[in-house]
PDB file of N, CA and C in Angstrom:
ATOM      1  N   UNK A   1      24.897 -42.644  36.273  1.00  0.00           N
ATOM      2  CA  UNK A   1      24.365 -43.953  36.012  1.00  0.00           C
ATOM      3  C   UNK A   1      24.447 -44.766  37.299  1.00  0.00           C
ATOM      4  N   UNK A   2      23.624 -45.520  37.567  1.00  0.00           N
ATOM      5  CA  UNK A   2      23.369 -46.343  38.877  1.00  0.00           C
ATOM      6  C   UNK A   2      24.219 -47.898  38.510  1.00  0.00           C
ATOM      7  N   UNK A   3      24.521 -48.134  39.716  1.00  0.00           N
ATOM      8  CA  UNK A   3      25.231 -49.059  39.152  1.00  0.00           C
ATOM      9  C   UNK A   3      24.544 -50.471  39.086  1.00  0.00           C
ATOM     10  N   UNK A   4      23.095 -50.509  39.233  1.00  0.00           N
ATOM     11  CA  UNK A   4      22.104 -51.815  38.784  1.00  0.00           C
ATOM     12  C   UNK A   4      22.058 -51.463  37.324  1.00  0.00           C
ATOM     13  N   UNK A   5      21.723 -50.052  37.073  1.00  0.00           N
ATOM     14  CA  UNK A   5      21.591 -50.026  35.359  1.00  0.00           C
ATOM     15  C   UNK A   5      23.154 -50.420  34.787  1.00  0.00           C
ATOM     16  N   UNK A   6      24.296 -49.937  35.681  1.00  0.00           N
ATOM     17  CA  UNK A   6      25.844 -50.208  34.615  1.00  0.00           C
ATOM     18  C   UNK A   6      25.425 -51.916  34.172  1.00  0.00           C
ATOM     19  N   UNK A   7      25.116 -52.751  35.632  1.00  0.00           N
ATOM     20  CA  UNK A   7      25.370 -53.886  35.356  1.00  0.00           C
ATOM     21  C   UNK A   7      24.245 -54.510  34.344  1.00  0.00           C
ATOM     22  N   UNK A   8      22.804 -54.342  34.280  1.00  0.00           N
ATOM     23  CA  UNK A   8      22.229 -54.019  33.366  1.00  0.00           C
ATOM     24  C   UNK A   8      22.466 -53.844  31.922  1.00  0.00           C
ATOM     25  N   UNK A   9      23.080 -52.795  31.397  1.00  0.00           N
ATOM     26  CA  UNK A   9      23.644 -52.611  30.375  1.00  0.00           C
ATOM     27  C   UNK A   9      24.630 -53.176  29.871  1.00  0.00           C
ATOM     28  N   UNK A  10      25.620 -53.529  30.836  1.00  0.00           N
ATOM     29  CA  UNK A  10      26.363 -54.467  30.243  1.00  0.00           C
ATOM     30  C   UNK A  10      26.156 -56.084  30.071  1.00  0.00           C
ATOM     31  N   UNK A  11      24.866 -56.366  30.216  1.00  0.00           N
ATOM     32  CA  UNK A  11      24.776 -57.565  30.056  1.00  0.00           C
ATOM     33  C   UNK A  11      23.915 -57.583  28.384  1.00  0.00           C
ATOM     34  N   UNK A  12      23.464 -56.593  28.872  1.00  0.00           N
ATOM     35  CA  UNK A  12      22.573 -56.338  27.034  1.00  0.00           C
ATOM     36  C   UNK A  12      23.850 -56.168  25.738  1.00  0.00           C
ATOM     37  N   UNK A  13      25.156 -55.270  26.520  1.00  0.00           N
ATOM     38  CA  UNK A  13      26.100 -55.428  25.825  1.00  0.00           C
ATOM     39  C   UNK A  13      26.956 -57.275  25.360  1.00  0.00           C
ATOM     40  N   UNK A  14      26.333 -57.908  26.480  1.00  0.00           N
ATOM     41  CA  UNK A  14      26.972 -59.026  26.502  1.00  0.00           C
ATOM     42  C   UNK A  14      26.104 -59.344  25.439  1.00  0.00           C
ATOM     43  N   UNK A  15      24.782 -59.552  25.372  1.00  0.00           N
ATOM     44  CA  UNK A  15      24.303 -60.243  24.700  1.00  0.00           C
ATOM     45  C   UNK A  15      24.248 -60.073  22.974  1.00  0.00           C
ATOM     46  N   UNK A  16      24.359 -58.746  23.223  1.00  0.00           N
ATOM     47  CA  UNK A  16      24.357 -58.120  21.864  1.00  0.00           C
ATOM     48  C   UNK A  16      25.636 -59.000  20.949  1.00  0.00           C
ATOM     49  N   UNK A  17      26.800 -58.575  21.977  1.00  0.00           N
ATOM     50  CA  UNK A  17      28.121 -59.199  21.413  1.00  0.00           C
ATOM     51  C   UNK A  17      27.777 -60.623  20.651  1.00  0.00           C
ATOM     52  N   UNK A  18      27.125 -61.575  21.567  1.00  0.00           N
ATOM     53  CA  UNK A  18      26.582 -62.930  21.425  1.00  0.00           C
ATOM     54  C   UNK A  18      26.077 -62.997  19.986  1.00  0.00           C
ATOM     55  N   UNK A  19      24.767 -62.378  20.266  1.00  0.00           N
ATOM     56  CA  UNK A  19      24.304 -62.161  18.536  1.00  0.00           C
ATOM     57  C   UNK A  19      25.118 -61.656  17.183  1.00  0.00           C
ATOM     58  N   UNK A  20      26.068 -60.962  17.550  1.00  0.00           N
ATOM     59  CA  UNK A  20      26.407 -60.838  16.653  1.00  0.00           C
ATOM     60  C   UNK A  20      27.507 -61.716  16.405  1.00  0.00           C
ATOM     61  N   UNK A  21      28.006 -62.593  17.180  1.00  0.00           N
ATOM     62  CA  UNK A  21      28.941 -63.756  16.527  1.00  0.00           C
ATOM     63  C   UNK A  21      28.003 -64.640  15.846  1.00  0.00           C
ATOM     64  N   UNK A  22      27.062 -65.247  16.391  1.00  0.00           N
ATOM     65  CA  UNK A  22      26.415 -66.095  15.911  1.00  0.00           C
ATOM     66  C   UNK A  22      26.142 -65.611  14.693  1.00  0.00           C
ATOM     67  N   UNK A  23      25.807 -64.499  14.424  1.00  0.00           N
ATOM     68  CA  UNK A  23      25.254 -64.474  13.009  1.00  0.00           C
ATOM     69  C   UNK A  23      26.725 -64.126  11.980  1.00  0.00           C
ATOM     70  N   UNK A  24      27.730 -63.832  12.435  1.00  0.00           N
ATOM     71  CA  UNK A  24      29.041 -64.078  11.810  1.00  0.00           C
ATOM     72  C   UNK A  24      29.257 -65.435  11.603  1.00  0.00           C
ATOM     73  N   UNK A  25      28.861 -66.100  12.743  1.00  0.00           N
ATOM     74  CA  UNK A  25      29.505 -67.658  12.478  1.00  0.00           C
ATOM     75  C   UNK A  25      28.456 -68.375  11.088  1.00  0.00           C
ATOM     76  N   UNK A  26      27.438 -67.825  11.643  1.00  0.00           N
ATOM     77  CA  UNK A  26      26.421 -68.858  10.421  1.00  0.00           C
ATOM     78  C   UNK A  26      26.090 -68.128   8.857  1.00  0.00           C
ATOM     79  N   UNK A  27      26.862 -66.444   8.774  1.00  0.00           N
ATOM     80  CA  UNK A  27      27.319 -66.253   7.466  1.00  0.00           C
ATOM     81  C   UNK A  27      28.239 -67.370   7.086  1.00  0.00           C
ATOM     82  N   UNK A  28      29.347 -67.668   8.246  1.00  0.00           N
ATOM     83  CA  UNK A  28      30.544 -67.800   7.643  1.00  0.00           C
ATOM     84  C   UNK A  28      30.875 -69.619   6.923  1.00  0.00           C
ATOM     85  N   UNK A  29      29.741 -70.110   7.355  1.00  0.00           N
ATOM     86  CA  UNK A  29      29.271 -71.233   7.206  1.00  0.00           C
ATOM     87  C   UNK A  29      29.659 -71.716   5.457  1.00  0.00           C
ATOM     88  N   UNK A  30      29.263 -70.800   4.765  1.00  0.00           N
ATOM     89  CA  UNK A  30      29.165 -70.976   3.346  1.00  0.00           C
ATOM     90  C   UNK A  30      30.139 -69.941   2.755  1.00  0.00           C
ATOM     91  N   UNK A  31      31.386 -70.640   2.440  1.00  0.00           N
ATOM     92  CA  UNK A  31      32.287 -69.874   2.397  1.00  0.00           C
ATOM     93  C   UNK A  31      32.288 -69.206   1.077  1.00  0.00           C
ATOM     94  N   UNK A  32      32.318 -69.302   0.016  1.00  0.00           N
ATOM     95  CA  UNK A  32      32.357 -69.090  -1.389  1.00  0.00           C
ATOM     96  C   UNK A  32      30.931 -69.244  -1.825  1.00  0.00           C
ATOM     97  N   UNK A  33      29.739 -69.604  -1.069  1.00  0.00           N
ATOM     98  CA  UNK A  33      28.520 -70.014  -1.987  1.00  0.00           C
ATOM     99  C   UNK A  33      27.991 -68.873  -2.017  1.00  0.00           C
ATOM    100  N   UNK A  34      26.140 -69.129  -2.029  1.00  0.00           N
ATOM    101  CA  UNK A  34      25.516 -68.038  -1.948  1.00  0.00           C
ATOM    102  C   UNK A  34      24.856 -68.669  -0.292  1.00  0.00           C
ATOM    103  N   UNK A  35      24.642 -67.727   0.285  1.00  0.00           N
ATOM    104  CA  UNK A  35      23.913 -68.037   2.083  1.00  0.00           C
ATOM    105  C   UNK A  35      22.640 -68.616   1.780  1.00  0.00           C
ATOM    106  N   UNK A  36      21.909 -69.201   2.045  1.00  0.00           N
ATOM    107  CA  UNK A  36      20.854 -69.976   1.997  1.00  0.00           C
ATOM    108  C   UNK A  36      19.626 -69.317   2.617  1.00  0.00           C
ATOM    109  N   UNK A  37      18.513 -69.174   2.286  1.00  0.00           N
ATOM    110  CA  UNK A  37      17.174 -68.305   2.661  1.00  0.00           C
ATOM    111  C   UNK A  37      17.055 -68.337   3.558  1.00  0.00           C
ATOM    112  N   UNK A  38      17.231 -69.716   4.070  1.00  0.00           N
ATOM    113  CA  UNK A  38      17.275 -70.084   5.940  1.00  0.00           C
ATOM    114  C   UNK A  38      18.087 -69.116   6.858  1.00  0.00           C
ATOM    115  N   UNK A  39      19.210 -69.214   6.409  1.00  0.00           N
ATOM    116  CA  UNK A  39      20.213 -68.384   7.338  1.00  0.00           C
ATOM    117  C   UNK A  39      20.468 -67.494   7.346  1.00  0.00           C
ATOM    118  N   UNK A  40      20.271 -67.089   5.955  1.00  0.00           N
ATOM    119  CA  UNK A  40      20.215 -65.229   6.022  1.00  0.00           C
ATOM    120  C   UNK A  40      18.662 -64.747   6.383  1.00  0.00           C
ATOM    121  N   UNK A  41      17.830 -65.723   6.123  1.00  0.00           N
ATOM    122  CA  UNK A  41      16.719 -64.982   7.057  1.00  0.00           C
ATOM    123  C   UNK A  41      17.442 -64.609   8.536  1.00  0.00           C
ATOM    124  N   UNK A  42      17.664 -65.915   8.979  1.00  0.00           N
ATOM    125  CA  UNK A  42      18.027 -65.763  10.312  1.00  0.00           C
ATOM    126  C   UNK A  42      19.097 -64.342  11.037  1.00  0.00           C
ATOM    127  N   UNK A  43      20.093 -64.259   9.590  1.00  0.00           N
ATOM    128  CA  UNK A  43      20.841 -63.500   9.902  1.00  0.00           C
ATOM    129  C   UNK A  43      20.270 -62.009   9.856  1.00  0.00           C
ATOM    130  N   UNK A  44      18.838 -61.750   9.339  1.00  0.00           N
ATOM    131  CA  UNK A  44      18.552 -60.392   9.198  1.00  0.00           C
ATOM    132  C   UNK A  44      17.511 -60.332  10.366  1.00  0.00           C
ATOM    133  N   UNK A  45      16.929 -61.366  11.052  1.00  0.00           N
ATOM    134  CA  UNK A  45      16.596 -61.267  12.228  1.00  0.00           C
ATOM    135  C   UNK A  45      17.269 -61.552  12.913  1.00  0.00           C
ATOM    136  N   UNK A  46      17.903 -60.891  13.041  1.00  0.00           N
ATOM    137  CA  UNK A  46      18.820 -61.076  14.324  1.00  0.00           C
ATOM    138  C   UNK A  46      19.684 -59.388  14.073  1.00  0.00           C
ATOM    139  N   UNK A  47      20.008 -58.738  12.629  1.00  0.00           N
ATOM    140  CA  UNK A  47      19.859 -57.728  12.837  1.00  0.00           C
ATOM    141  C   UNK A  47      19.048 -56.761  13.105  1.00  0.00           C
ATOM    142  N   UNK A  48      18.081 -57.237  13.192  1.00  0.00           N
ATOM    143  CA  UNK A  48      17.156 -56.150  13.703  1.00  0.00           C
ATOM    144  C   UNK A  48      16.743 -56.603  15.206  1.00  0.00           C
ATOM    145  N   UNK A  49      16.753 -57.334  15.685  1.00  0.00           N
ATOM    146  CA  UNK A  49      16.665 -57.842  17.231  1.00  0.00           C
ATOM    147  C   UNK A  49      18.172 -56.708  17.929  1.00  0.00           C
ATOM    148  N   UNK A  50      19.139 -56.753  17.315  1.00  0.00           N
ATOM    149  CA  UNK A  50      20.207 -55.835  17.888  1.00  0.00           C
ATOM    150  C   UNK A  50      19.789 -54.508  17.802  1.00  0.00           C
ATOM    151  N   UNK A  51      18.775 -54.036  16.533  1.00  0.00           N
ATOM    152  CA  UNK A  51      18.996 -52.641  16.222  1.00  0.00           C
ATOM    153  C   UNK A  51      17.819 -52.468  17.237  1.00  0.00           C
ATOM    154  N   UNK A  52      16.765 -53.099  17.836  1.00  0.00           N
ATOM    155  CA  UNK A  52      15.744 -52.761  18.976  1.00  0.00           C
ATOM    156  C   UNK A  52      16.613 -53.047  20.028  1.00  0.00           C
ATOM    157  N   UNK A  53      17.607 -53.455  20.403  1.00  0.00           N
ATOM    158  CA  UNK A  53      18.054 -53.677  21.887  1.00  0.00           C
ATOM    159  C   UNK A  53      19.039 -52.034  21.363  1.00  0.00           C
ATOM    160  N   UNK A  54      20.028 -51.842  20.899  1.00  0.00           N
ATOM    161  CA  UNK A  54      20.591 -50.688  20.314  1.00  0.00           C
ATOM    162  C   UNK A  54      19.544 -49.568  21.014  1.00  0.00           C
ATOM    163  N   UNK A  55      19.015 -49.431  20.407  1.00  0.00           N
ATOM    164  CA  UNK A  55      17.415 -48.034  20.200  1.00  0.00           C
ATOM    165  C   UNK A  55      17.423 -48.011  21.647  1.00  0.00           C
ATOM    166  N   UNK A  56      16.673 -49.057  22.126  1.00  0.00           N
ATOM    167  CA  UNK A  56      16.041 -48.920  23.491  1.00  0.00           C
ATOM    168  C   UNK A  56      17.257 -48.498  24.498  1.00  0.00           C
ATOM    169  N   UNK A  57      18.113 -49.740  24.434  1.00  0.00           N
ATOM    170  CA  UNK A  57      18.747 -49.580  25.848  1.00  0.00           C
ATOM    171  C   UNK A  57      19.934 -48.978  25.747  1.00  0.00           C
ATOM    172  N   UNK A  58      20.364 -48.751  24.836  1.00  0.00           N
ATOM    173  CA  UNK A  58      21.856 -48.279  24.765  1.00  0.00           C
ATOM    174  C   UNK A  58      21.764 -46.340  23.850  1.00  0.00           C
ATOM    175  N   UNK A  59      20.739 -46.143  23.730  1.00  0.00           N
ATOM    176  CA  UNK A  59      19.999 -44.625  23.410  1.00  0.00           C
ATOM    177  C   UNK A  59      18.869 -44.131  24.399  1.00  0.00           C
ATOM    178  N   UNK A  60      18.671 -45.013  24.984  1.00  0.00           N
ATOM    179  CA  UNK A  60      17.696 -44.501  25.932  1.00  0.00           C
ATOM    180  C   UNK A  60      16.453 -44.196  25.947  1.00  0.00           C
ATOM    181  N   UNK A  61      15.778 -45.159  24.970  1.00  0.00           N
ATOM    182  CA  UNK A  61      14.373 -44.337  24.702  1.00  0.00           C
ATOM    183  C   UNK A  61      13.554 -45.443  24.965  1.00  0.00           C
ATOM    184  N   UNK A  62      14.273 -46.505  25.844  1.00  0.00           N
ATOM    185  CA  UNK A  62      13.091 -47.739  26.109  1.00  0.00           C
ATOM    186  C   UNK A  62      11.780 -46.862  27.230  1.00  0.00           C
ATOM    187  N   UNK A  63      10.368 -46.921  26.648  1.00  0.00           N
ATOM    188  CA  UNK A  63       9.470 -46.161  27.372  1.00  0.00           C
ATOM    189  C   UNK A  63       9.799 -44.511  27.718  1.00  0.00           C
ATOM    190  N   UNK A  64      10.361 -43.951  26.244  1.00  0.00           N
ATOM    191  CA  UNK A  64      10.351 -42.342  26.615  1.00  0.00           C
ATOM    192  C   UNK A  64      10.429 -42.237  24.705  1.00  0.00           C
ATOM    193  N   UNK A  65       9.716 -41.073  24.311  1.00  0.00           N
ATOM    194  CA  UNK A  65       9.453 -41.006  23.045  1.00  0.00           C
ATOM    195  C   UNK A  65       9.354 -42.405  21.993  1.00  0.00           C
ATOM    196  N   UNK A  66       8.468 -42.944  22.337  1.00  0.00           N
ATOM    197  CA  UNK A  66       7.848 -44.352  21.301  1.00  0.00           C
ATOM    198  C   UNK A  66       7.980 -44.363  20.108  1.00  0.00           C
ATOM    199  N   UNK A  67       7.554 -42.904  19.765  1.00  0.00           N
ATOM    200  CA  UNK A  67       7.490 -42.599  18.315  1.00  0.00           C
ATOM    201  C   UNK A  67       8.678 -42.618  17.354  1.00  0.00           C
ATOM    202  N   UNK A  68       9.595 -42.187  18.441  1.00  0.00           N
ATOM    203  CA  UNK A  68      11.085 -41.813  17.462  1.00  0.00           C
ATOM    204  C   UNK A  68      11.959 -43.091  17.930  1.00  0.00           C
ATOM    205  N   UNK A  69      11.521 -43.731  19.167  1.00  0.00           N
ATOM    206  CA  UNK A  69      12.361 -45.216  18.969  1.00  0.00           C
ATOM    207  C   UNK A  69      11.595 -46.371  17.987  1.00  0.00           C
ATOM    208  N   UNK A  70      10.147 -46.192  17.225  1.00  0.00           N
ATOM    209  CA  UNK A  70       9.578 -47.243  16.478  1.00  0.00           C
ATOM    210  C   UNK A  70      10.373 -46.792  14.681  1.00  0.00           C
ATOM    211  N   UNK A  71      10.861 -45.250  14.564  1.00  0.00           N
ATOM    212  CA  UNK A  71      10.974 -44.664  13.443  1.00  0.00           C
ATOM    213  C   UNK A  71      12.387 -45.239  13.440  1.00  0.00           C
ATOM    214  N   UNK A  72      13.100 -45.332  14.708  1.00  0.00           N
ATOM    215  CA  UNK A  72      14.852 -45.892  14.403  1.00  0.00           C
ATOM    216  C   UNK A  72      14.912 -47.309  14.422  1.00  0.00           C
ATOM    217  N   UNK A  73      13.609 -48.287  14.625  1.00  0.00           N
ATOM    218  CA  UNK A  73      13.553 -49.036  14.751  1.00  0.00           C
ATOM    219  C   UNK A  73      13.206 -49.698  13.050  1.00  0.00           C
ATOM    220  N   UNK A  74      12.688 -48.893  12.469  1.00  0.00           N
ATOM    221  CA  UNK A  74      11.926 -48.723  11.025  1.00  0.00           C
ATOM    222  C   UNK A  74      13.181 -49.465   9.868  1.00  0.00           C
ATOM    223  N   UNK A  75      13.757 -48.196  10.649  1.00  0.00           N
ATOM    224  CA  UNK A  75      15.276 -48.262   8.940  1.00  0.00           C
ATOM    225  C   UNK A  75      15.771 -49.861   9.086  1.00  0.00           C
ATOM    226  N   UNK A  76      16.350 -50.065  10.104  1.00  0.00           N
ATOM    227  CA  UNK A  76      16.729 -51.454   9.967  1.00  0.00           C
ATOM    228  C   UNK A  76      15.913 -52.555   9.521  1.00  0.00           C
ATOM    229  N   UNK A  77      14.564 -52.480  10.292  1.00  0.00           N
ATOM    230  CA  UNK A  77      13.545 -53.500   9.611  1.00  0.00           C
ATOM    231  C   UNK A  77      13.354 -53.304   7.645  1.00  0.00           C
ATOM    232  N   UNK A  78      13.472 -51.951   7.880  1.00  0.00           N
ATOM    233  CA  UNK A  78      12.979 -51.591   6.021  1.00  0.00           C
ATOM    234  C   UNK A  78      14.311 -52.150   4.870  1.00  0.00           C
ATOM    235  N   UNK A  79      15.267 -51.804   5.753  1.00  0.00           N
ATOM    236  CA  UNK A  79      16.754 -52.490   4.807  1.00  0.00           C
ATOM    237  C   UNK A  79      16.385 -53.941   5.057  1.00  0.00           C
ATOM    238  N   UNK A  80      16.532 -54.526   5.723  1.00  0.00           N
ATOM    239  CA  UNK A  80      16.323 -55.776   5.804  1.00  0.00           C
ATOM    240  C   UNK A  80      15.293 -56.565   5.279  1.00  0.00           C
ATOM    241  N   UNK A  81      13.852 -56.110   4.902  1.00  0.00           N
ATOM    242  CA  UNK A  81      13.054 -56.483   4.001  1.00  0.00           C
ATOM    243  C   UNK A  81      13.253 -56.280   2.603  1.00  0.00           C
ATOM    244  N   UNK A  82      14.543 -55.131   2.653  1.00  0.00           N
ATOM    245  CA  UNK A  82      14.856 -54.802   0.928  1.00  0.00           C
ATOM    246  C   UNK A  82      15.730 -55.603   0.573  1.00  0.00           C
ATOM    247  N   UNK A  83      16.425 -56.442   1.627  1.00  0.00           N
ATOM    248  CA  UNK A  83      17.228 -57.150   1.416  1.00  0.00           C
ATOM    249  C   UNK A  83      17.392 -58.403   0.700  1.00  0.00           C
ATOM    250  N   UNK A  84      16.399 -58.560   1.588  1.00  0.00           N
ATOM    251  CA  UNK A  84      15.561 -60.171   1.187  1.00  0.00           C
ATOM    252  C   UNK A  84      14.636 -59.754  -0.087  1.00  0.00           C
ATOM    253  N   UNK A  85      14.118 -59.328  -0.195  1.00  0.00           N
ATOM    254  CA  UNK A  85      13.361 -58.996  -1.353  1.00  0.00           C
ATOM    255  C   UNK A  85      14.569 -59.373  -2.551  1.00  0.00           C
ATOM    256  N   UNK A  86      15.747 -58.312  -2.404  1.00  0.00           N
ATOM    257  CA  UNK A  86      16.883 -57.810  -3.319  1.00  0.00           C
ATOM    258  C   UNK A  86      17.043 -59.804  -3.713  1.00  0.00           C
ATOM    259  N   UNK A  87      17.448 -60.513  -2.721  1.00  0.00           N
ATOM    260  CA  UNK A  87      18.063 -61.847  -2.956  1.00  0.00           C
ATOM    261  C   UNK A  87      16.536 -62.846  -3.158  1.00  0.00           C
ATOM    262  N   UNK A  88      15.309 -62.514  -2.918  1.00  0.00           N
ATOM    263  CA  UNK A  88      14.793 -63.525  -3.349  1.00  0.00           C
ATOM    264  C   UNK A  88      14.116 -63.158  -5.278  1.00  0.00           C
ATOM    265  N   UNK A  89      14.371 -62.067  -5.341  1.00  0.00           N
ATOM    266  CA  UNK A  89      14.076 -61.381  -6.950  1.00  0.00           C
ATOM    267  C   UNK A  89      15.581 -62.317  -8.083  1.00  0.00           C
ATOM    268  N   UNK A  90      16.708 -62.147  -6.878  1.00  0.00           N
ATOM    269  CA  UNK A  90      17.668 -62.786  -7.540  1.00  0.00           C
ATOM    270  C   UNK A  90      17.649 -64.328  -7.943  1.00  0.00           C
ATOM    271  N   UNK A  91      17.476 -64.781  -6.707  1.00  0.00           N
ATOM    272  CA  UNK A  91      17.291 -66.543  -7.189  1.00  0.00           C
ATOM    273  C   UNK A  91      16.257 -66.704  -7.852  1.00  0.00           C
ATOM    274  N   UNK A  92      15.027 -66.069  -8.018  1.00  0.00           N
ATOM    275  CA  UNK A  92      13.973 -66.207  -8.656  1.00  0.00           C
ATOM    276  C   UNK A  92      14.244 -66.252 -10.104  1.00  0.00           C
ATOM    277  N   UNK A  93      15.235 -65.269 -10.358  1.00  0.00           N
ATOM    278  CA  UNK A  93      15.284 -64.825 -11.994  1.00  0.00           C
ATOM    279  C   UNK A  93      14.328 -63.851 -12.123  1.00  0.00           C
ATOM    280  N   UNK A  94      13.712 -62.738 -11.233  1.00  0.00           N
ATOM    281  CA  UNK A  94      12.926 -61.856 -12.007  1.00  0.00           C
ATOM    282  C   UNK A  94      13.707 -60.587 -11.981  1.00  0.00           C
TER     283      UNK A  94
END
């Protein structure tokens, strides 16, 4: 590894870290309630913003097999739409 990519990578590591407090902090917001559409939207974009920085830079497939970094890129987006689906079927009552 070169050491422009170490430093590189560890800043994606930095950032990653970042995101994922923030979206700890603004679960943690509502302690006993239910999370609010707003913020758990927010909070499931933002998991999947990690699971494309994940894929690409920290597996190695940023610009080398497209196909199999859009397919690992898939699962997280697909849980996360089941997610929201799962909680807006709930408040709905259907």
């Amino acid at each position: 590894m070169e050491p422009k990519q170490s430093t590189w990578l560890m800043g994606t590591a930095t950032v990653l870290m970042l995101i994922a407090v923030v979206g700890a902090l603004i679960a943690a917001q509502w302690n006993h309630e239910a999370l609010p559409f707003a913020a758990f939207g927010v909070v499931l974009v933002l998991m999947v913003i990690k699971s494309r920085w994940v894929v690409m830079d920290f597996m190695g497939l940023r610009g080398i097999r497209p196909r199999l970094s859009a397919a690992l890129i898939a699962w997280p987006a697909f849980f996360a739409l089941a997610a929201a689906a799962k909680a807006a079927l709930a408040a709905f009552g259907i």
